[in-house]
C-alpha atoms as a PDB file:
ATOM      1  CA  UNK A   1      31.274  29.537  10.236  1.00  0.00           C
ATOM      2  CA  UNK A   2      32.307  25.946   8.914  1.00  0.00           C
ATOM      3  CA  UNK A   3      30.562  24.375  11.828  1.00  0.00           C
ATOM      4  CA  UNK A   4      27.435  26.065  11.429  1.00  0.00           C
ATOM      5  CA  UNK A   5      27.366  24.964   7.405  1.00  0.00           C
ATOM      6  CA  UNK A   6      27.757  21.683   8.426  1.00  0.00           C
ATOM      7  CA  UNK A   7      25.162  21.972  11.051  1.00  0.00           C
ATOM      8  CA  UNK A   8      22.817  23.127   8.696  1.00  0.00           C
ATOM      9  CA  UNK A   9      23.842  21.004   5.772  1.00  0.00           C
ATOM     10  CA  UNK A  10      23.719  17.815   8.205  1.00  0.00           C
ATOM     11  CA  UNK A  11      19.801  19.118   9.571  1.00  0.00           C
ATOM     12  CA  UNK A  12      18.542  19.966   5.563  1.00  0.00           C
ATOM     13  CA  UNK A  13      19.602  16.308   4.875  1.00  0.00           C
ATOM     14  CA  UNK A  14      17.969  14.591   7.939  1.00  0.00           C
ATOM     15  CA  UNK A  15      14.732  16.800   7.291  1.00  0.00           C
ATOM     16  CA  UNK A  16      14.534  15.786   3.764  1.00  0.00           C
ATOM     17  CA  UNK A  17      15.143  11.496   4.876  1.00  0.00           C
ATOM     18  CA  UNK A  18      12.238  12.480   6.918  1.00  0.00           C
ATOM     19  CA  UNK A  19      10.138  14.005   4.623  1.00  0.00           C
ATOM     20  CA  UNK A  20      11.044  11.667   1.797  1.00  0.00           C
ATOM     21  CA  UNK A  21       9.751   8.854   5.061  1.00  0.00           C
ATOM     22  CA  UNK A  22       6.114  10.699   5.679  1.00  0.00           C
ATOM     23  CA  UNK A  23       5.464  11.509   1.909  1.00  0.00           C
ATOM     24  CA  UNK A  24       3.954   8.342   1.418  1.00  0.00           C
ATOM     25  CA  UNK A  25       2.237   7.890   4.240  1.00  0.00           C
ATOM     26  CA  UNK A  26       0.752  11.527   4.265  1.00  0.00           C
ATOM     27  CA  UNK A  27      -0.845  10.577   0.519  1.00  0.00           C
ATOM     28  CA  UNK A  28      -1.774   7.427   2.110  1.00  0.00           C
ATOM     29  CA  UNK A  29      -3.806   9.149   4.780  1.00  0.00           C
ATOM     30  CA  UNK A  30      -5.256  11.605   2.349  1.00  0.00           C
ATOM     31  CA  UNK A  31      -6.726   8.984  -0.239  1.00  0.00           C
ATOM     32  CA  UNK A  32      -9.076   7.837   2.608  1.00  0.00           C
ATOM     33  CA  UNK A  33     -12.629   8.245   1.578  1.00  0.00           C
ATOM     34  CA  UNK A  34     -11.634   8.617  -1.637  1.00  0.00           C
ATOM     35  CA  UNK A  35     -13.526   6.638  -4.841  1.00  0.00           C
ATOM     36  CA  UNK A  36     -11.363   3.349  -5.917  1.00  0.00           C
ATOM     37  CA  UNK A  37     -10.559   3.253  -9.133  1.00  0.00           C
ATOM     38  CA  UNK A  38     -11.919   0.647 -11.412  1.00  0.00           C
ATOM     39  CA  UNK A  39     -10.084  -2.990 -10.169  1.00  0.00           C
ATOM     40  CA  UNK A  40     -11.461  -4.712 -13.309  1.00  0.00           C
ATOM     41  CA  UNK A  41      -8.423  -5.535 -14.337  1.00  0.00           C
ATOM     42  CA  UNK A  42      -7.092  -7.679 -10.984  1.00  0.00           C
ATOM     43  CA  UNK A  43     -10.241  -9.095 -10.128  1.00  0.00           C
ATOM     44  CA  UNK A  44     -11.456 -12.747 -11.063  1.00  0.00           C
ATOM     45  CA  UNK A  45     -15.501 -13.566 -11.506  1.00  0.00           C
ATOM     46  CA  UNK A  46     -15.915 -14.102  -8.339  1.00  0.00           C
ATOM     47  CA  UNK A  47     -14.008 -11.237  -6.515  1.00  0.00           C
ATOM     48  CA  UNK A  48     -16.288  -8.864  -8.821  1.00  0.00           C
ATOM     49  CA  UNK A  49     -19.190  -9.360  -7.131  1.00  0.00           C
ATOM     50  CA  UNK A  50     -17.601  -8.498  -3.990  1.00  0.00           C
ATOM     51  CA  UNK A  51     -18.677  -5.123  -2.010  1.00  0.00           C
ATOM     52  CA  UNK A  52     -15.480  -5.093  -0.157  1.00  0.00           C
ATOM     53  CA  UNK A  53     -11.286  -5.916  -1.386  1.00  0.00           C
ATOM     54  CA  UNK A  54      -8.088  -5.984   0.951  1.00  0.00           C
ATOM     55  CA  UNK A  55      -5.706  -4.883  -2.566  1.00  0.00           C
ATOM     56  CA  UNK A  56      -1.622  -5.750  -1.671  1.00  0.00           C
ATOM     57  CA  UNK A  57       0.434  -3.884  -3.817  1.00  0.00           C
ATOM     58  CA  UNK A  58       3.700  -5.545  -4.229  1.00  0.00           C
ATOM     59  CA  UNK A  59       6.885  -5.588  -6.222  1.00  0.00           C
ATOM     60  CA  UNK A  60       9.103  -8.231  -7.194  1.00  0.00           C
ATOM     61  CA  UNK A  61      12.158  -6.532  -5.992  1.00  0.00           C
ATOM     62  CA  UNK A  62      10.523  -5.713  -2.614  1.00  0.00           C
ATOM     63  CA  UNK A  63      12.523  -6.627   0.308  1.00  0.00           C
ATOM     64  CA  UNK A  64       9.455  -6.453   2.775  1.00  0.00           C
ATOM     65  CA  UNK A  65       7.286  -7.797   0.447  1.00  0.00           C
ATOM     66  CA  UNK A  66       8.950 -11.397   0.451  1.00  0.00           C
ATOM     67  CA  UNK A  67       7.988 -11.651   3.790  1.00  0.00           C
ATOM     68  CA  UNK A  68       4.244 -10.102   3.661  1.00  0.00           C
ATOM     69  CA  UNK A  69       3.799 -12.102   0.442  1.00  0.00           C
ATOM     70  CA  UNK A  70       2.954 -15.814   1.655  1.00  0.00           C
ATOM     71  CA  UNK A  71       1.067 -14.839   4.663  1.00  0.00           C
ATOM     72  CA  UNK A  72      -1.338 -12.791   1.766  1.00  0.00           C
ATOM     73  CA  UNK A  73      -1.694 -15.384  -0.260  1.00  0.00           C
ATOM     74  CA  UNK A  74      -2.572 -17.833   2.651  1.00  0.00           C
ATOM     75  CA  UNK A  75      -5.699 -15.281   3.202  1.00  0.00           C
ATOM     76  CA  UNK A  76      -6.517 -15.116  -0.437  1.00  0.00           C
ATOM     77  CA  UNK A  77      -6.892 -18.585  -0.178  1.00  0.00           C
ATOM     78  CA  UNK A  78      -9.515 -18.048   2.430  1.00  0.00           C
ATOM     79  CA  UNK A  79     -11.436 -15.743   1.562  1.00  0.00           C
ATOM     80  CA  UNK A  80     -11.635 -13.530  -2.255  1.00  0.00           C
ATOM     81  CA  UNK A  81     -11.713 -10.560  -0.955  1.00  0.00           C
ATOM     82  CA  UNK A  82      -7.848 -10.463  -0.811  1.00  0.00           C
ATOM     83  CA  UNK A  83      -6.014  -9.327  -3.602  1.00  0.00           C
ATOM     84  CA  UNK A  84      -2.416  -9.465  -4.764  1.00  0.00           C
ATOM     85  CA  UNK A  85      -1.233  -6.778  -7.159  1.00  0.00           C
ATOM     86  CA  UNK A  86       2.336  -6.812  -8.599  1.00  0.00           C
ATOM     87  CA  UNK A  87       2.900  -3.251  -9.629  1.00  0.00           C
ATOM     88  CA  UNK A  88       5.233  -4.731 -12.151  1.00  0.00           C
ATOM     89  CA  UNK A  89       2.068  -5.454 -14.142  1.00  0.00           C
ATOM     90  CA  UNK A  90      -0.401  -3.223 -13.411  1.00  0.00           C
ATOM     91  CA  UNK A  91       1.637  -0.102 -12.880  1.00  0.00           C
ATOM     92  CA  UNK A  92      -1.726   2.167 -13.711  1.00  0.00           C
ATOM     93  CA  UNK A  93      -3.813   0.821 -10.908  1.00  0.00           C
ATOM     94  CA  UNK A  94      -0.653   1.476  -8.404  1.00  0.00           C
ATOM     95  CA  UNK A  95      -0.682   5.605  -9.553  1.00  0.00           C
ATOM     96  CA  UNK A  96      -4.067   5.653  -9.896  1.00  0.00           C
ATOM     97  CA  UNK A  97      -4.377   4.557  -5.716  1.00  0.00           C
ATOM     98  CA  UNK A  98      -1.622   6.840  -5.204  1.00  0.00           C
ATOM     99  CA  UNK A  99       1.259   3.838  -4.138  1.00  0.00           C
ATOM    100  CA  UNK A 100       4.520   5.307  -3.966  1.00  0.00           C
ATOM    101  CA  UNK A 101       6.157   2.238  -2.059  1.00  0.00           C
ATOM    102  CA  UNK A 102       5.939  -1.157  -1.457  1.00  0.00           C
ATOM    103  CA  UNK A 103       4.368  -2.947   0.552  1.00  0.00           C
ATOM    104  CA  UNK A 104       0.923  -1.074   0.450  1.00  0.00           C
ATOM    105  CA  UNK A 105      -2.406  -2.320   1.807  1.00  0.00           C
ATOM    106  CA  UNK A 106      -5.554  -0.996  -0.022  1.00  0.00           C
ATOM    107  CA  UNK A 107      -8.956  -1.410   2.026  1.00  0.00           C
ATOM    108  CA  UNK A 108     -11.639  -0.681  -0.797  1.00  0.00           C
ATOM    109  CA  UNK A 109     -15.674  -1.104   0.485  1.00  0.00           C
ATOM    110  CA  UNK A 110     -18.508   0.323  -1.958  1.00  0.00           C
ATOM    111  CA  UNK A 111     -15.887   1.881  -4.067  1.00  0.00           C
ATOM    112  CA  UNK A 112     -14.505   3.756  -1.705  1.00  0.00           C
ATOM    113  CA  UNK A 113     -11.188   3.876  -0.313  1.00  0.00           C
ATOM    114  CA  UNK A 114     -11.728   3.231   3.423  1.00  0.00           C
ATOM    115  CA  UNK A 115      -7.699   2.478   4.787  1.00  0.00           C
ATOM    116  CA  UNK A 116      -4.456   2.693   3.342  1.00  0.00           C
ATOM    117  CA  UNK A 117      -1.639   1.020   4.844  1.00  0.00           C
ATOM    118  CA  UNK A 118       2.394   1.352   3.858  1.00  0.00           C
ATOM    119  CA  UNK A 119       4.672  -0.989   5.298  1.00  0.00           C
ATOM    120  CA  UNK A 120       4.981  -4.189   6.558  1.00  0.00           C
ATOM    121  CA  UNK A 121       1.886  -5.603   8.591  1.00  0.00           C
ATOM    122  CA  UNK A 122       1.994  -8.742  10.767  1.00  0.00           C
ATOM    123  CA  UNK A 123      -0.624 -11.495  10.088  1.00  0.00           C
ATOM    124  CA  UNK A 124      -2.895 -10.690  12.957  1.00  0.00           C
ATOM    125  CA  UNK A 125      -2.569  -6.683  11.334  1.00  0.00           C
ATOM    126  CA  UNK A 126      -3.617  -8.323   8.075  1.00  0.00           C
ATOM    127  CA  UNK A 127      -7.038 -10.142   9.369  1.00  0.00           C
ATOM    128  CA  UNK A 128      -8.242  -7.073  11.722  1.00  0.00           C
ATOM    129  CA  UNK A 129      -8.335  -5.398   8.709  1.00  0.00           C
ATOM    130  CA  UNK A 130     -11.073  -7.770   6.987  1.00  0.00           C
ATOM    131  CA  UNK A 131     -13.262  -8.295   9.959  1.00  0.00           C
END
């Protein structure tokens, strides 16, 4: 009887690690085709004008991000349609896309959401996704 309560008590905890895992990349998924929310707020002159923005949530305190975070802001210095969002500061924007974790990559064209991407992505990830 013991060993079967531990069983189960060891399988309800690796279930919920695995669900707590998928939950954001399951909302990520679903927020596909999906209208943006207004990016006013992040966006300079010139990125307004834009049909199309690559948004990269970050945080601060983000392990991952401190790795992800110079090789976006080398793109953002090549083209405007990359844009860095510490959720530190604009916490509203992050819940309004749905963000539950950091790193997140936002692909927005014509208002719509077209890709969302959780996790760490490698430079060469980074620019397939604005061609």
């Amino acid at each position: 009887m013991t060993d079967t309560l531990v069983a189960v008590l060891a399988a309800a905890v690796v279930l919920a690690l695995l669900g707590m895992q998928a939950l954001p990349l399951i909302r990520a998924r679903r927020m596909r085709g999906q209208p943006a929310p207004p990016l006013d707020s992040v966006l300079n002159q010139q990125q307004r004008g834009l049909a199309r923005h690559l948004v990269y949530f970050w945080s601060p305190h983000c392990g991952m991000c401190r790795n992800m975070t110079p090789v976006i802001e080398r793109l953002a210095h090549e083209t405007p349609e990359v844009v860095a969002v510490d959720i530190l500061h604009h916490l509203e924007l992050a819940q309004a896309m749905n963000v539950m974790s950091t790193p997140t990559l936002v692909l927005i064209e014509n208002g719509r959401i077209v890709d969302m991407q959780v996790g760490v992505r490698s430079e060469a990830q980074i620019r397939a996704l604005l061609e």
